[in-house]
N, C-alpha and C. Protein backbone atom coordinates (compact mmCIF):
# COMPACT_ATOMS: atom_id res chain seq x y z
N UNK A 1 165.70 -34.97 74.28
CA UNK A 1 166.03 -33.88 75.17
C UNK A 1 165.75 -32.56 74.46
N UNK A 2 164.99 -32.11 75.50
CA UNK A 2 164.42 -30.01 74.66
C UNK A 2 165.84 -29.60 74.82
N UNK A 3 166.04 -28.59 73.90
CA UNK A 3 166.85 -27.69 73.75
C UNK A 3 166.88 -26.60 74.85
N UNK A 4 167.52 -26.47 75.96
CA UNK A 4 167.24 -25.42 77.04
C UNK A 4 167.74 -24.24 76.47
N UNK A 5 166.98 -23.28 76.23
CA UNK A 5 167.46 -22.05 76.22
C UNK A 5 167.21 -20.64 77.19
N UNK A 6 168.12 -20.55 77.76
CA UNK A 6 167.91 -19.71 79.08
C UNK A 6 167.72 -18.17 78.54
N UNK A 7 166.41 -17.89 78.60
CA UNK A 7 165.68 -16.43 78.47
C UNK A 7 165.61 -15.48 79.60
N UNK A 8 165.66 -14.51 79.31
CA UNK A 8 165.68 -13.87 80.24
C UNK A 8 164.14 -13.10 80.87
N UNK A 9 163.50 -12.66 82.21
CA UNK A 9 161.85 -12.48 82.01
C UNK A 9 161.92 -11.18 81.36
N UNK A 10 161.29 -10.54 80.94
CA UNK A 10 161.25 -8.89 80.90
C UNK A 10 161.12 -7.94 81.95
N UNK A 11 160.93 -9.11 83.25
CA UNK A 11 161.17 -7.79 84.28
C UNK A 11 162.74 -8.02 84.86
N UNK A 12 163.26 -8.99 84.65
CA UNK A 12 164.50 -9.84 84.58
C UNK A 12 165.63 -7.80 84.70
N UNK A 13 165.02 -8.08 83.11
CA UNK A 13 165.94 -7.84 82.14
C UNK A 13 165.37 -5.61 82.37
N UNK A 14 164.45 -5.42 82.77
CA UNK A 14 163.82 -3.94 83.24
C UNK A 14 164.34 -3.95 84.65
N UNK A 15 164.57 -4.61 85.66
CA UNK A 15 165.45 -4.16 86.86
C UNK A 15 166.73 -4.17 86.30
N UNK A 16 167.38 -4.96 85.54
CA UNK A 16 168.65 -4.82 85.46
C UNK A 16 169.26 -3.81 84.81
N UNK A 17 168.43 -3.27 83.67
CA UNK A 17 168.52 -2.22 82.90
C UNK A 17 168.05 -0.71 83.77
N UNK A 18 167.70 -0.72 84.58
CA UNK A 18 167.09 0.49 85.69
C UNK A 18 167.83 0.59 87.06
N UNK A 19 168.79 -0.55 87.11
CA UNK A 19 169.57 -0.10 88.24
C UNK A 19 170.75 -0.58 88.13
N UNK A 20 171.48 0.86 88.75
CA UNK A 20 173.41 0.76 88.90
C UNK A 20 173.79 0.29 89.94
N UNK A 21 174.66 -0.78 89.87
CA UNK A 21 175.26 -1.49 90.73
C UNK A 21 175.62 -1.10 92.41
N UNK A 22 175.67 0.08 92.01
CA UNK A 22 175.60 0.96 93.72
C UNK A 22 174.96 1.30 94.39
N UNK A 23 173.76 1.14 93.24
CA UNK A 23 172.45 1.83 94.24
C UNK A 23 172.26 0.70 95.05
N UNK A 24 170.95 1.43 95.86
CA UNK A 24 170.46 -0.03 97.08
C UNK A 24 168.70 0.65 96.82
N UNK A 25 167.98 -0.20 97.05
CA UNK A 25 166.97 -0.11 97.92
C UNK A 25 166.51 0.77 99.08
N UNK A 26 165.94 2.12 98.98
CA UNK A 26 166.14 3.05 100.39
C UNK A 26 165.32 2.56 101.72
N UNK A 27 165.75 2.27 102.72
CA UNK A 27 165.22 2.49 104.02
C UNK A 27 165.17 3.11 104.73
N UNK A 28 164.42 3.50 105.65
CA UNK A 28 164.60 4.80 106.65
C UNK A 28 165.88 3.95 107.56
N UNK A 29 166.18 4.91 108.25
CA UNK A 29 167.81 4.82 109.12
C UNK A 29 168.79 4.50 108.22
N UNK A 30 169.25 4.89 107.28
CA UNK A 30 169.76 4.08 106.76
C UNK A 30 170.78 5.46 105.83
N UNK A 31 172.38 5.50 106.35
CA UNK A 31 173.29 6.26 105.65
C UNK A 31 173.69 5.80 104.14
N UNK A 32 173.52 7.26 103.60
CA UNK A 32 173.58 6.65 102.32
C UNK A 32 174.93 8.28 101.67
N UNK A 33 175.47 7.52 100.41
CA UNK A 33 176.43 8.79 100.22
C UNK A 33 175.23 9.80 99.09
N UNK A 34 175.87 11.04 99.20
CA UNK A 34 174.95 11.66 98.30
C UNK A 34 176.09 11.59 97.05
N UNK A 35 175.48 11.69 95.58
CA UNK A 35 176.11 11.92 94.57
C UNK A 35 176.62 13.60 94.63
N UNK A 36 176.12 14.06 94.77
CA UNK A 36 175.87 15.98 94.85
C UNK A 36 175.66 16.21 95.89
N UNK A 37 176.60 16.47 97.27
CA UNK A 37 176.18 17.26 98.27
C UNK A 37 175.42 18.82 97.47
N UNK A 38 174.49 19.12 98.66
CA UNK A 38 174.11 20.55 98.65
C UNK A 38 174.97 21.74 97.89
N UNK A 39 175.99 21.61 98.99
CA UNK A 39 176.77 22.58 99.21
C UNK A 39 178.39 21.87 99.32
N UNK A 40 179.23 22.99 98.31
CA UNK A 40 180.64 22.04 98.42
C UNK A 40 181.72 21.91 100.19
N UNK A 41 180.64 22.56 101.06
CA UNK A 41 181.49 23.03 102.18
C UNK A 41 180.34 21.89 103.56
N UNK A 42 178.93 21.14 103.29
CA UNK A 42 178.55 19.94 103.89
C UNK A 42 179.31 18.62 103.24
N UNK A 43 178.80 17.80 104.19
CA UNK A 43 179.13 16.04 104.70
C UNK A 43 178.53 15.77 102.90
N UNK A 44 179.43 14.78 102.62
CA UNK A 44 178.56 13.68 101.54
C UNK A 44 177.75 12.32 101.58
N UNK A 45 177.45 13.11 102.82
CA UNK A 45 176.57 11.62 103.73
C UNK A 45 175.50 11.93 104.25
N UNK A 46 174.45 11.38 104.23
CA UNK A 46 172.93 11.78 104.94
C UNK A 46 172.20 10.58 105.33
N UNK A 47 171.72 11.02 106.24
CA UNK A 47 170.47 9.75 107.05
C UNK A 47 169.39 9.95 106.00
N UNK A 48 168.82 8.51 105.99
CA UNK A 48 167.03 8.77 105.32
C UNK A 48 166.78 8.59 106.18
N UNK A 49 165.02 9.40 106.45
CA UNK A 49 164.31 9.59 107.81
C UNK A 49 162.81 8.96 107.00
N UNK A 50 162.23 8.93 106.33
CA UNK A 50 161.37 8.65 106.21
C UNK A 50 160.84 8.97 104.34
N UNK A 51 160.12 8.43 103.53
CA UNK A 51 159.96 8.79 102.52
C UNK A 51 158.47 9.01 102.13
N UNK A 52 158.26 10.49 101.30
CA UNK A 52 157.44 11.14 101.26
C UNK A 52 156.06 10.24 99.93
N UNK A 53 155.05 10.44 99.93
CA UNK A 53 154.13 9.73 99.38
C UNK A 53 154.57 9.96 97.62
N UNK A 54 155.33 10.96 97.44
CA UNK A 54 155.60 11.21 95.99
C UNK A 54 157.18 10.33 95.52
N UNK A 55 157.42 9.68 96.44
CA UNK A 55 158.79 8.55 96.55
C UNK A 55 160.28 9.45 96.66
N UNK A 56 159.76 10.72 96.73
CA UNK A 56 161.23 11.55 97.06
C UNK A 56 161.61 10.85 99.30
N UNK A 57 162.35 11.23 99.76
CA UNK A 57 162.96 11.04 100.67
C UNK A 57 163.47 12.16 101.75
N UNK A 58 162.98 12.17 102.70
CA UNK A 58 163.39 13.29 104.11
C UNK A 58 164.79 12.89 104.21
N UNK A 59 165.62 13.28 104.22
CA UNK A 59 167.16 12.96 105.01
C UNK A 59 167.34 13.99 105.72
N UNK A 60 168.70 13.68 106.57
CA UNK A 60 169.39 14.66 107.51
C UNK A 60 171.09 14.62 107.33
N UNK A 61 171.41 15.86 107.21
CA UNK A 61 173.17 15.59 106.54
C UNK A 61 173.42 16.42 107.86
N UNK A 62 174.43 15.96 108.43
CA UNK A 62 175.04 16.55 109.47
C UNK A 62 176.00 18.48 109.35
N UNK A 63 175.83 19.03 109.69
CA UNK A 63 175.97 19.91 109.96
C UNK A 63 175.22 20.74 108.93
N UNK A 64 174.09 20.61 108.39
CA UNK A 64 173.77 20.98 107.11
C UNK A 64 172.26 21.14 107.23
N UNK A 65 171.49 19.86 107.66
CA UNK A 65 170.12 20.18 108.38
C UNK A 65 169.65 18.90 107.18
N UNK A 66 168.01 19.25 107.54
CA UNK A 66 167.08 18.49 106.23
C UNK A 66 166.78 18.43 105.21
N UNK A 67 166.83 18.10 104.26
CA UNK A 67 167.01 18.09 102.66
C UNK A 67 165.63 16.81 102.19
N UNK A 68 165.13 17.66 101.16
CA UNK A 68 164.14 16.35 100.15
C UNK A 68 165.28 15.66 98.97
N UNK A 69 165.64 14.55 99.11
CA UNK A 69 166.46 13.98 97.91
C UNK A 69 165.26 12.84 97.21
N UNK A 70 165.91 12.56 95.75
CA UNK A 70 164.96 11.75 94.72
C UNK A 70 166.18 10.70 95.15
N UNK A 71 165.58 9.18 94.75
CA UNK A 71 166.48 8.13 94.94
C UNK A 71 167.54 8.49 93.89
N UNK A 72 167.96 8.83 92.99
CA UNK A 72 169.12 9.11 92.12
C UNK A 72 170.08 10.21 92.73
N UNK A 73 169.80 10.63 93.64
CA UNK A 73 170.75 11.31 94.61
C UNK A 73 171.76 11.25 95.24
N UNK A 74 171.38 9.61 95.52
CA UNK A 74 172.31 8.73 96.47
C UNK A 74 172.40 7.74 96.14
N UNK A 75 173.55 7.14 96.72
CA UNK A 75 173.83 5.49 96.63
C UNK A 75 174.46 5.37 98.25
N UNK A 76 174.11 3.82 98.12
CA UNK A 76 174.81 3.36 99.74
C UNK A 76 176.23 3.85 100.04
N UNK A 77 176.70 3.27 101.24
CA UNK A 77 177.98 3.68 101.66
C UNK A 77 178.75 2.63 101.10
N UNK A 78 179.78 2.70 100.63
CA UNK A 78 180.50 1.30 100.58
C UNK A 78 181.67 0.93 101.36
């Protein structure tokens, strides 16, 4: 019997090391909380609407309007 030794792949081990447990995957429609509202007096919540060819993201925060956010901006709702 081989000796099993459970390795890990290197991309295994590069997603796990590159993402925090809160984040998600962005989709358009899709409410997500912001880490940093704008402004301390808007929502800490915004729609993604669509994401731009440079991987930043269109959202819409309610009473606040349209904003470009980078995925480190936000995490899902929980």
């Amino acid at each position: 019997m081989k000796n099993a030794t459970h390795t890990k792949s290197p991309t295994t081990r590069n997603l796990r090391r590159n993402s925090s447990p809160q984040c998600l995957v962005p989709m358009p429609s899709t409410w997500v909380h912001l880490l940093e509202p704008p402004t301390k007096s808007c929502y800490d919540e915004a729609l993604l609407m669509c994401q731009y060819p440079d991987g930043h993201w269109a959202a819409w925060i309610p009473d606040f309007g349209e904003i470009k956010l980078h995925s480190g901006q936000f995490c899902r709702l929980s």
